[in-house]
N, C-alpha and C. Protein backbone atom coordinates (compact mmCIF):
# COMPACT_ATOMS: atom_id res chain seq x y z
N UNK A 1 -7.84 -17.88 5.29
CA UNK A 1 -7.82 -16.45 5.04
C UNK A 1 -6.97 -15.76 6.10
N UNK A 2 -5.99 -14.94 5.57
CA UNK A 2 -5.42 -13.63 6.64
C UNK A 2 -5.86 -12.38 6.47
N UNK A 3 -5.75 -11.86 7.75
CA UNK A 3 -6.14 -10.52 7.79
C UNK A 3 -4.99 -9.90 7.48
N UNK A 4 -4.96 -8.93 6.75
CA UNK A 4 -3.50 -8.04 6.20
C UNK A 4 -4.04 -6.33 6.25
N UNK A 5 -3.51 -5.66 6.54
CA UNK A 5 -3.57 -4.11 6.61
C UNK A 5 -2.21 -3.83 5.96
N UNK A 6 -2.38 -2.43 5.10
CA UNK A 6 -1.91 -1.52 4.39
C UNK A 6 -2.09 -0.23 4.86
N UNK A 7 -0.53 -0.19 5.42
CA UNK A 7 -0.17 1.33 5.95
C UNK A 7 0.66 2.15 4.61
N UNK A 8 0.88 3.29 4.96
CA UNK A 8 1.83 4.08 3.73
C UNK A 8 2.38 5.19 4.82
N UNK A 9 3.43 5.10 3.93
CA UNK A 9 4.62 6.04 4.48
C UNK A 9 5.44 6.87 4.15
N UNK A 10 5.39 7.98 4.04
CA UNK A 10 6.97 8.46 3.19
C UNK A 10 7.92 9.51 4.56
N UNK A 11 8.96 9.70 4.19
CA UNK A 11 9.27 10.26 5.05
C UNK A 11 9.02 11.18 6.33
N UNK A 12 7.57 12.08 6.10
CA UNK A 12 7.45 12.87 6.74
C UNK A 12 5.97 12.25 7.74
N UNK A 13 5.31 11.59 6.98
CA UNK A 13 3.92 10.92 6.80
C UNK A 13 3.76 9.46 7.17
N UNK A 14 2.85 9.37 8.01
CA UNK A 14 2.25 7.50 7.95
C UNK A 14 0.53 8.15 7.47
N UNK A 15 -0.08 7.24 6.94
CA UNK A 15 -1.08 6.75 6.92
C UNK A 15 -1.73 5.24 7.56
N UNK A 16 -2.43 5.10 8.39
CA UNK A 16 -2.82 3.99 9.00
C UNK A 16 -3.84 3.65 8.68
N UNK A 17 -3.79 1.98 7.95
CA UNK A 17 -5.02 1.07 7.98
C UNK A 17 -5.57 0.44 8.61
N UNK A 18 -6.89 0.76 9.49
CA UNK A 18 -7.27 0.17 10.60
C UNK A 18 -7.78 -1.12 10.14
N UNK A 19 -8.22 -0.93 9.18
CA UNK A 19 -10.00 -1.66 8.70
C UNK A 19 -8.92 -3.07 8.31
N UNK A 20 -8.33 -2.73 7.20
CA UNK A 20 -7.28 -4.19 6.64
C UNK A 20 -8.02 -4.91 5.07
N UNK A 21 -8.01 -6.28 5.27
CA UNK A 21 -8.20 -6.61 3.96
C UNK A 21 -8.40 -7.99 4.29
N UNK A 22 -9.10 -8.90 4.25
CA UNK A 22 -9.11 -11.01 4.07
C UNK A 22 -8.81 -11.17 2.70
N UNK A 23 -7.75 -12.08 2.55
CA UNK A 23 -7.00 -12.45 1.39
C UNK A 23 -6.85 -13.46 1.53
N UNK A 24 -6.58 -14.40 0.58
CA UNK A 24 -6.50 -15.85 0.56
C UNK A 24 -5.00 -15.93 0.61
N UNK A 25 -4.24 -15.58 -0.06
CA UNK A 25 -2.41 -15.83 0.40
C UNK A 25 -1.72 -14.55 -0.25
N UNK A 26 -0.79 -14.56 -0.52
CA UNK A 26 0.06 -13.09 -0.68
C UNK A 26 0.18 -12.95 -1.96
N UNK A 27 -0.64 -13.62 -3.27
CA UNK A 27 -0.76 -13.18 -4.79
C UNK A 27 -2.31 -12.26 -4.23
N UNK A 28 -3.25 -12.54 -3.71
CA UNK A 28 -4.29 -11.25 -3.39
C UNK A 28 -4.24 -10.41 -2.74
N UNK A 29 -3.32 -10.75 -1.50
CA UNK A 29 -2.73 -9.55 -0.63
C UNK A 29 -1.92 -8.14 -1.84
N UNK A 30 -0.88 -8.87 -2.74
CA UNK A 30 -0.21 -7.95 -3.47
C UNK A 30 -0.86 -7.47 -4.87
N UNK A 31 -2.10 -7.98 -5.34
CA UNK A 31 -3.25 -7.45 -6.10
C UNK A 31 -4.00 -6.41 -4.92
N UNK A 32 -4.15 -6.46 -3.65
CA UNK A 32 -4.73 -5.52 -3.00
C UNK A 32 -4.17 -4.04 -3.10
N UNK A 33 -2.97 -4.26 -2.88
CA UNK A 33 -1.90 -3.47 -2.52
C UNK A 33 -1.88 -2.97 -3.60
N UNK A 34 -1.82 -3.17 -4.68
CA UNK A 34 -1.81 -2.69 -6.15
C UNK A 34 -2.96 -1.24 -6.24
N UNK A 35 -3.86 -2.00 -6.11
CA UNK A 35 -5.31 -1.37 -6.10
C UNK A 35 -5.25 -0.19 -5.07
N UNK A 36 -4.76 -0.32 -3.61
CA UNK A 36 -5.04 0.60 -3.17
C UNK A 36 -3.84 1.44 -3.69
N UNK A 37 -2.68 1.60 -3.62
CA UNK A 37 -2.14 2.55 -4.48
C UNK A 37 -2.36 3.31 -5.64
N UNK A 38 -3.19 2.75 -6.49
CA UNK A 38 -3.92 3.26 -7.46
C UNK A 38 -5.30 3.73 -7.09
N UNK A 39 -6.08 3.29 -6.14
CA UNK A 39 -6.93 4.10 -5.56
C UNK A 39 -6.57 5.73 -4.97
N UNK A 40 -5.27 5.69 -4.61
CA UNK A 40 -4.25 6.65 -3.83
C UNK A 40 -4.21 7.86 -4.53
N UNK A 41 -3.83 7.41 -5.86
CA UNK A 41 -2.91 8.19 -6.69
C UNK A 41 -3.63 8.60 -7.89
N UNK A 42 -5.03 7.89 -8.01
CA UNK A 42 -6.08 8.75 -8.89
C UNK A 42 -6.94 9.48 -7.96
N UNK A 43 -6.89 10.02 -7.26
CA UNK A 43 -7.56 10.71 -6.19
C UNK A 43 -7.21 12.08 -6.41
N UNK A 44 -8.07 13.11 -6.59
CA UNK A 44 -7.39 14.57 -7.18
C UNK A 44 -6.58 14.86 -5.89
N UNK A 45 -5.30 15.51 -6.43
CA UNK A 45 -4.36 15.77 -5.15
C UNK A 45 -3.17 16.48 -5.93
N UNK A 46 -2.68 17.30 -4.98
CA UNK A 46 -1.25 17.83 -5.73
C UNK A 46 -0.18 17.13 -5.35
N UNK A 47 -0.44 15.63 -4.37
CA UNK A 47 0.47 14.73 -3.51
C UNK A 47 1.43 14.48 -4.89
N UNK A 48 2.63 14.54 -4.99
CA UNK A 48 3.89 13.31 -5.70
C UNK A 48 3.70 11.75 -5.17
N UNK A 49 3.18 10.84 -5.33
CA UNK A 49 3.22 9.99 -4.30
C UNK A 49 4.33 9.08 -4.80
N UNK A 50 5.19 9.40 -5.52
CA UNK A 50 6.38 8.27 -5.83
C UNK A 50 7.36 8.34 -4.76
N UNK A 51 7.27 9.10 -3.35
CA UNK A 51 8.07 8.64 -2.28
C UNK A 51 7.36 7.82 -1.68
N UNK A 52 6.31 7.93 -1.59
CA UNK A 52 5.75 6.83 -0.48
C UNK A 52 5.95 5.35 -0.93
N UNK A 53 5.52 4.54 0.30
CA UNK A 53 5.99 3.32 0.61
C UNK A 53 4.63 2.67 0.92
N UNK A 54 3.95 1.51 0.39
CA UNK A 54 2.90 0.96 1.02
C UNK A 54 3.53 -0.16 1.84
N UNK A 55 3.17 -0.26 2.90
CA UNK A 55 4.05 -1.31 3.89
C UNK A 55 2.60 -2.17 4.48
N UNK A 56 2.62 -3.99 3.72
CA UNK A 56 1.62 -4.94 3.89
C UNK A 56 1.83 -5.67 5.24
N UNK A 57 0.96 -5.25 6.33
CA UNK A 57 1.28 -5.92 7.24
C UNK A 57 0.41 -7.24 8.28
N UNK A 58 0.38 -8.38 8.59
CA UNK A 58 0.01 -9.57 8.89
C UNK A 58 -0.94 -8.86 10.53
N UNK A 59 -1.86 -9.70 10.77
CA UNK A 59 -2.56 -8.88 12.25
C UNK A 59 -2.17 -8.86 13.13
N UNK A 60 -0.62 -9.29 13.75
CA UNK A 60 0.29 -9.45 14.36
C UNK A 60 1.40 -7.92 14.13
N UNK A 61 1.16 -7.77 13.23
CA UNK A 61 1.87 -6.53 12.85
C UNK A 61 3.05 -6.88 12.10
N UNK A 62 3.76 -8.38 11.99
CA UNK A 62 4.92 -8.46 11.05
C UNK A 62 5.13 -7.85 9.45
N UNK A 63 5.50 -7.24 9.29
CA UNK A 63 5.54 -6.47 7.53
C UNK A 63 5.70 -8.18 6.67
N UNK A 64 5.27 -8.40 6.06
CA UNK A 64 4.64 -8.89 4.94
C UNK A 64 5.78 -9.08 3.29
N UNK A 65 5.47 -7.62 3.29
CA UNK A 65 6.59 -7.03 1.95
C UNK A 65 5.91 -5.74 1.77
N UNK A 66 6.74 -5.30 1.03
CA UNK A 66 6.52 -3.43 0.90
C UNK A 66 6.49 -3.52 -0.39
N UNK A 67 5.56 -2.59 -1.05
CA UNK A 67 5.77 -1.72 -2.39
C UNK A 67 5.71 -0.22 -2.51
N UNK A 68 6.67 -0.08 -3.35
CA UNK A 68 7.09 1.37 -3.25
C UNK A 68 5.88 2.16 -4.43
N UNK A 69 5.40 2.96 -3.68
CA UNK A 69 4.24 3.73 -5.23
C UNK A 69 4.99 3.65 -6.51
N UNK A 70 6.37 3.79 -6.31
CA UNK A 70 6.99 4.10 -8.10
C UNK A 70 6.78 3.02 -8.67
N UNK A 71 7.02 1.71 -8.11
CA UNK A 71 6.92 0.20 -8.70
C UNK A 71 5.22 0.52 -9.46
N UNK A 72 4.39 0.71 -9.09
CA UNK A 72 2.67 0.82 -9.72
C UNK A 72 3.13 2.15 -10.72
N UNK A 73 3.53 3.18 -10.28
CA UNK A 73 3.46 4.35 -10.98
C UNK A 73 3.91 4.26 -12.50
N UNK A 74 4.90 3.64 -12.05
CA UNK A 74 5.63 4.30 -13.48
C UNK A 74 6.91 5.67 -13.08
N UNK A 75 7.63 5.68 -14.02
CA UNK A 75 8.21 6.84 -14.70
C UNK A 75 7.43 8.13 -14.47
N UNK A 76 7.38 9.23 -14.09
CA UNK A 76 6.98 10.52 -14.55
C UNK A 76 7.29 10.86 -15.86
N UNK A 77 6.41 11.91 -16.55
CA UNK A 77 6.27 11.31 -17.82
C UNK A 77 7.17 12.93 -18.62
């Protein structure tokens, strides 16, 4: 198991994940990542969140891989 944290970012903004996530390898790490973006973005808010950036990072702090909210989002409709 690794420990992995999910920060988000968009230009103006970080959000920091202290807490993190135990995942068995990087197909549950990037099902995590999924989830919390969609946890994100059904959350009542007037946020756009198709700039932000979720950035998956190892407990060492090396980035992992990034997904961009638009990749989960979709199109605006």
């Amino acid at each position: 198991m690794t420990h992995v944290y999910f920060h988000c970012s968009k230009r103006s903004e970080v959000l920091v994940n202290r807490c993190g996530a135990l995942v068995d390898d990087l197909a549950e790490a990037r099902d995590h990542a999924a989830c919390v973006v969609r946890s994100l973005t059904t959350a009542r808010s007037v946020e756009d969140w198709r700039g932000w950036i979720l950035h998956v990072k190892d407990d060492l702090g090396d980035e992992l891989f990034v997904v961009p909210f638009a990749f989960v989002l979709g199109k605006p409709h």
